[in-house]
C-alpha atoms as a PDB file:
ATOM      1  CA  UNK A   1       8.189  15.184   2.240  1.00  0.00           C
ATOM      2  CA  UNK A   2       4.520  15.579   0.701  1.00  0.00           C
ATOM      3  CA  UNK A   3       1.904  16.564   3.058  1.00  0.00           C
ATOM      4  CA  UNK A   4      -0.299  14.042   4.038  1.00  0.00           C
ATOM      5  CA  UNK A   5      -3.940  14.088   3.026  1.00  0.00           C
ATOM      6  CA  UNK A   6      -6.880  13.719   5.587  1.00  0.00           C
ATOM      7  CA  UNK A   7      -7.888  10.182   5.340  1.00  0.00           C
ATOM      8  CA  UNK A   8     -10.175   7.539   7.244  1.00  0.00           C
ATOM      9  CA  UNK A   9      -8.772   5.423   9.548  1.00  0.00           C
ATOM     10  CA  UNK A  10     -10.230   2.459  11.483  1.00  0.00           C
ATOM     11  CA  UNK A  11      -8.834  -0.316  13.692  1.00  0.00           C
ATOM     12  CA  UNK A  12      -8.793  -4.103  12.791  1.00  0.00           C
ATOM     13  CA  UNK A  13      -6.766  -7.098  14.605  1.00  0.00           C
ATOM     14  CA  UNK A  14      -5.099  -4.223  16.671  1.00  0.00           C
ATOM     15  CA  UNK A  15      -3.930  -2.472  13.720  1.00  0.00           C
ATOM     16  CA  UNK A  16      -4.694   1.001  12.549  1.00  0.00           C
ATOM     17  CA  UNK A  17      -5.519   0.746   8.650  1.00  0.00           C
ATOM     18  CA  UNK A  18      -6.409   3.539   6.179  1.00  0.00           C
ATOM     19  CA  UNK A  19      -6.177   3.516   2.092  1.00  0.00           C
ATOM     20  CA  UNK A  20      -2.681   4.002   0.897  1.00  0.00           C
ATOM     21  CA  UNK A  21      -4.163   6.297  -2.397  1.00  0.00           C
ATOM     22  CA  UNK A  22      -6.249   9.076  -1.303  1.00  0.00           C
ATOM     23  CA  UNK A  23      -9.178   9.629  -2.912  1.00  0.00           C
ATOM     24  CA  UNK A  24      -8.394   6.649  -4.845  1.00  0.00           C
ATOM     25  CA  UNK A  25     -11.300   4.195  -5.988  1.00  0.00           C
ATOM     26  CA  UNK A  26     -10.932   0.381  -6.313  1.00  0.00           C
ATOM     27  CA  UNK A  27     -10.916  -0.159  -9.918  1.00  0.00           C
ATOM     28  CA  UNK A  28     -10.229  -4.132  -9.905  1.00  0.00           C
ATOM     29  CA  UNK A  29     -11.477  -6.371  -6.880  1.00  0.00           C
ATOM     30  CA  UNK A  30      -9.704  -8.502  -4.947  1.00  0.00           C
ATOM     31  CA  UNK A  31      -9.497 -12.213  -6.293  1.00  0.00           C
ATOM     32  CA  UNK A  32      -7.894 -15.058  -5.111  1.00  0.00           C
ATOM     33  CA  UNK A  33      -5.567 -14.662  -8.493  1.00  0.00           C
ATOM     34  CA  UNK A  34      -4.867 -10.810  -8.062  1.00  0.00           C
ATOM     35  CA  UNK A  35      -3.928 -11.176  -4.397  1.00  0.00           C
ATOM     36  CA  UNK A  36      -4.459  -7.793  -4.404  1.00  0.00           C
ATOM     37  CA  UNK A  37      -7.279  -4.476  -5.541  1.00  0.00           C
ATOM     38  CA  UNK A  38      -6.504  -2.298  -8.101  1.00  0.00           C
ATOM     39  CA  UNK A  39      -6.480   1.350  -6.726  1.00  0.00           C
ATOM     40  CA  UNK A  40      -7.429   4.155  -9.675  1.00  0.00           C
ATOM     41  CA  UNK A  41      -5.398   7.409  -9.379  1.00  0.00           C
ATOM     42  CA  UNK A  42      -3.661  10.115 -11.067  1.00  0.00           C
ATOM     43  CA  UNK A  43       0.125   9.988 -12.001  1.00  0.00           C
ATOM     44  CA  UNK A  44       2.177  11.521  -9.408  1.00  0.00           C
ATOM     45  CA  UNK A  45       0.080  11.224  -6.532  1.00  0.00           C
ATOM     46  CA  UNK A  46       1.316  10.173  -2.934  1.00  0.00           C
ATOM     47  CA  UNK A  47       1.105   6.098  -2.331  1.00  0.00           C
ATOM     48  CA  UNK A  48       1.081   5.621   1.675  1.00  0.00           C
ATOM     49  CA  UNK A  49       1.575   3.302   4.022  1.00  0.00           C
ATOM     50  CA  UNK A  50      -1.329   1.597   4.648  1.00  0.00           C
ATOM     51  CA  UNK A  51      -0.380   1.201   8.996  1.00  0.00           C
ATOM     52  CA  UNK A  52       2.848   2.133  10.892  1.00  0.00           C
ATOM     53  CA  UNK A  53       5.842  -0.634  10.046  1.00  0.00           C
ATOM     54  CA  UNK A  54       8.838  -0.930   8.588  1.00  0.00           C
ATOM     55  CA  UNK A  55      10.051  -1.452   4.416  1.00  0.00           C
ATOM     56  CA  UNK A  56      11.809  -4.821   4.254  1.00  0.00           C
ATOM     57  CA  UNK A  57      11.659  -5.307   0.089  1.00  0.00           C
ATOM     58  CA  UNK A  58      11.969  -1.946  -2.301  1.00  0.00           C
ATOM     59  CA  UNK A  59      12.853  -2.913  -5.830  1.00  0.00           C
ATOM     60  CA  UNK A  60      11.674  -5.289  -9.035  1.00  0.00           C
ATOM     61  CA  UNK A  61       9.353  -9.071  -8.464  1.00  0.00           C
ATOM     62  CA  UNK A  62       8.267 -10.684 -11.202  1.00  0.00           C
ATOM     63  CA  UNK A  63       4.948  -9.462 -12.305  1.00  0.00           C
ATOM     64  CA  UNK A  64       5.770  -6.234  -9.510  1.00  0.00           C
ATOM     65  CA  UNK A  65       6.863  -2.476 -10.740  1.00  0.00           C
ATOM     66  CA  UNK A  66       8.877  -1.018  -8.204  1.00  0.00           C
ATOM     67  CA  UNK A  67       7.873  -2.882  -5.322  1.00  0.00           C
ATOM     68  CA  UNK A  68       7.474  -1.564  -1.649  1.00  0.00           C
ATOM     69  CA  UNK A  69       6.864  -4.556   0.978  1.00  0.00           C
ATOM     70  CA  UNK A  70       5.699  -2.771   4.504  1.00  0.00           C
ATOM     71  CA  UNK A  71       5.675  -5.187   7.317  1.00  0.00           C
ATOM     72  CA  UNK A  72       3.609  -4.015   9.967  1.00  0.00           C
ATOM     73  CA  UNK A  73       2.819  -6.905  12.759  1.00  0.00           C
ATOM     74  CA  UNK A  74       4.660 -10.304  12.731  1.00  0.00           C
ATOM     75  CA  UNK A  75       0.865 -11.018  10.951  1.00  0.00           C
ATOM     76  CA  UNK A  76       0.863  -8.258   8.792  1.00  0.00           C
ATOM     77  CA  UNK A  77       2.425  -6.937   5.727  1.00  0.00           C
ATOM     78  CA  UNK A  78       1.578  -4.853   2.182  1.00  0.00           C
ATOM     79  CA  UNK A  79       2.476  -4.453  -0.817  1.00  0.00           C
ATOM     80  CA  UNK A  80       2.402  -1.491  -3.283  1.00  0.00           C
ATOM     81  CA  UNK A  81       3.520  -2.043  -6.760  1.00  0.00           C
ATOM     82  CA  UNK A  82       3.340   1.132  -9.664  1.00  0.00           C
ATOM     83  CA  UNK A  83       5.660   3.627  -7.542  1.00  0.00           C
ATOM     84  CA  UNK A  84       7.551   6.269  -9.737  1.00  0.00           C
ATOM     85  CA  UNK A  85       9.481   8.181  -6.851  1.00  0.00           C
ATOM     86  CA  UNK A  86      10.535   6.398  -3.938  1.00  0.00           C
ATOM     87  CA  UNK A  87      10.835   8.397  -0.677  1.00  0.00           C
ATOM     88  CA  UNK A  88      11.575   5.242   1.482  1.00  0.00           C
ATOM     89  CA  UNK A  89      14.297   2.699   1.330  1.00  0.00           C
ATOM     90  CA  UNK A  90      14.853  -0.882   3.098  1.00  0.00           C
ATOM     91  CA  UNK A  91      14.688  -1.064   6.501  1.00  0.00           C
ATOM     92  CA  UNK A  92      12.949   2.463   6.739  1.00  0.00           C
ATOM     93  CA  UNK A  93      10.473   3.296   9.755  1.00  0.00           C
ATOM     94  CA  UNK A  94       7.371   4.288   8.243  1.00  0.00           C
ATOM     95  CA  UNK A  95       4.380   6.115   9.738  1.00  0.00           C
ATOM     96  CA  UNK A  96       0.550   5.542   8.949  1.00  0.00           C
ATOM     97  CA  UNK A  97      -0.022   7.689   5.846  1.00  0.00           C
ATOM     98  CA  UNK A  98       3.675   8.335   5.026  1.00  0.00           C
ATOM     99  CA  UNK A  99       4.608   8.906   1.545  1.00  0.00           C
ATOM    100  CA  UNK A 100       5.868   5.937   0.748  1.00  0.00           C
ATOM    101  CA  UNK A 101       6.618   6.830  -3.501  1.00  0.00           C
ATOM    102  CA  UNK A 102       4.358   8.500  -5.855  1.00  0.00           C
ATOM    103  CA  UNK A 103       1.886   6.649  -8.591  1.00  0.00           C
ATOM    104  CA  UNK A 104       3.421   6.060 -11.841  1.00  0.00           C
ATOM    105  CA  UNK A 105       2.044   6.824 -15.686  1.00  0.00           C
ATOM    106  CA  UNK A 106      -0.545   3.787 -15.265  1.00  0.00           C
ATOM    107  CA  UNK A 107      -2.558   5.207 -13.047  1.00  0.00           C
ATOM    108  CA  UNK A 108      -3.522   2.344 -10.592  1.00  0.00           C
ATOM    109  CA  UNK A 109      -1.655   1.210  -7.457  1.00  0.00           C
ATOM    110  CA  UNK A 110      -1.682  -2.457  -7.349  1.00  0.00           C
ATOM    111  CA  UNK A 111      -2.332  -3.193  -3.456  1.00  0.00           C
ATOM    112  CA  UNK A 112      -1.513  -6.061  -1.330  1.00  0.00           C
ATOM    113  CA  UNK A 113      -2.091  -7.339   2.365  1.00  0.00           C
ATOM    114  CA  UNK A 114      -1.035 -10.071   3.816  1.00  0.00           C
ATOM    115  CA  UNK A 115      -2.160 -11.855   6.619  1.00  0.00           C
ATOM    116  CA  UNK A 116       0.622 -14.872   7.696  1.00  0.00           C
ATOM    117  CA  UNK A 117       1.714 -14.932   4.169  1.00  0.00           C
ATOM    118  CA  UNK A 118      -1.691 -15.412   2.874  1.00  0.00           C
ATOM    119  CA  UNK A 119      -3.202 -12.402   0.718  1.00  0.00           C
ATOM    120  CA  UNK A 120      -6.263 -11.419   2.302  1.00  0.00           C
ATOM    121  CA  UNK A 121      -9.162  -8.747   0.957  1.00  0.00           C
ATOM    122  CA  UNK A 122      -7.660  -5.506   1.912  1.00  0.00           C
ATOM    123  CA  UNK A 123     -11.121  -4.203   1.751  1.00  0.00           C
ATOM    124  CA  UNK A 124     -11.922  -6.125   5.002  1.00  0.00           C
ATOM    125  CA  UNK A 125      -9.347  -3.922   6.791  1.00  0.00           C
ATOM    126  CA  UNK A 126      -9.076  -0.714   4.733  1.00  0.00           C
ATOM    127  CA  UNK A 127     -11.637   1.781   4.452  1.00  0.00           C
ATOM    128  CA  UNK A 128     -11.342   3.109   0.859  1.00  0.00           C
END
């Protein structure tokens, strides 16, 4: 496993959030057509779980690159799409700040949360 980098945490809705790209800066915003921020980093680098869950979808969605769905709550769930390596599979227990796979050759980690199935600003929960 990669070591996991010192990141901020804070709580929201009973959930402890932090960003799942160290370091990483938002490069697109969330929009109510993204569903999701774009998250600028370099290739290789760790993409973590966002909050402690468990991976119920790895693999291809349309308009998705390597996929990983974490849900966390019955509320809550993310989604991080650009992985290279995955270190998880389906079903896994995952950990907040786990390596979850590493950033492919684009660069940015496309970044979901969902709240009930709706996507929500992840910026209202995660401190990045």
């Amino acid at each position: 496993a990669l070591p996991i980098s010192p990141v901020a945490t804070n709580v929201k809705n009973g959930v402890r959030w932090q960003t799942p790209l160290s370091g990483g800066r938002i490069s697109q915003a969330f929009t109510a057509s993204s569903h999701g921020v774009e998250i600028s980093g370099s290739q290789g680098q760790p993409i973590m779980a966002a909050a402690d869950g468990q991976v119920i979808y790895i693999g291809p969605l349309r308009g998705y690159k390597n996929l990983i769905v974490v849900q966390h709550t019955p509320q809550y769930l993310t989604a991080y799409s650009n992985g290279e390596t995955l270190y998880v599979k389906d079903k896994d227990q995952v950990k907040l700040g786990q390596t979850l796979a590493t950033l492919d050759n684009s660069g940015r980690l496309h970044f979901e949360l969902r709240e009930n199935g709706e996507p929500v600003n992840p910026s209202n929960y995660v401190m990045f």
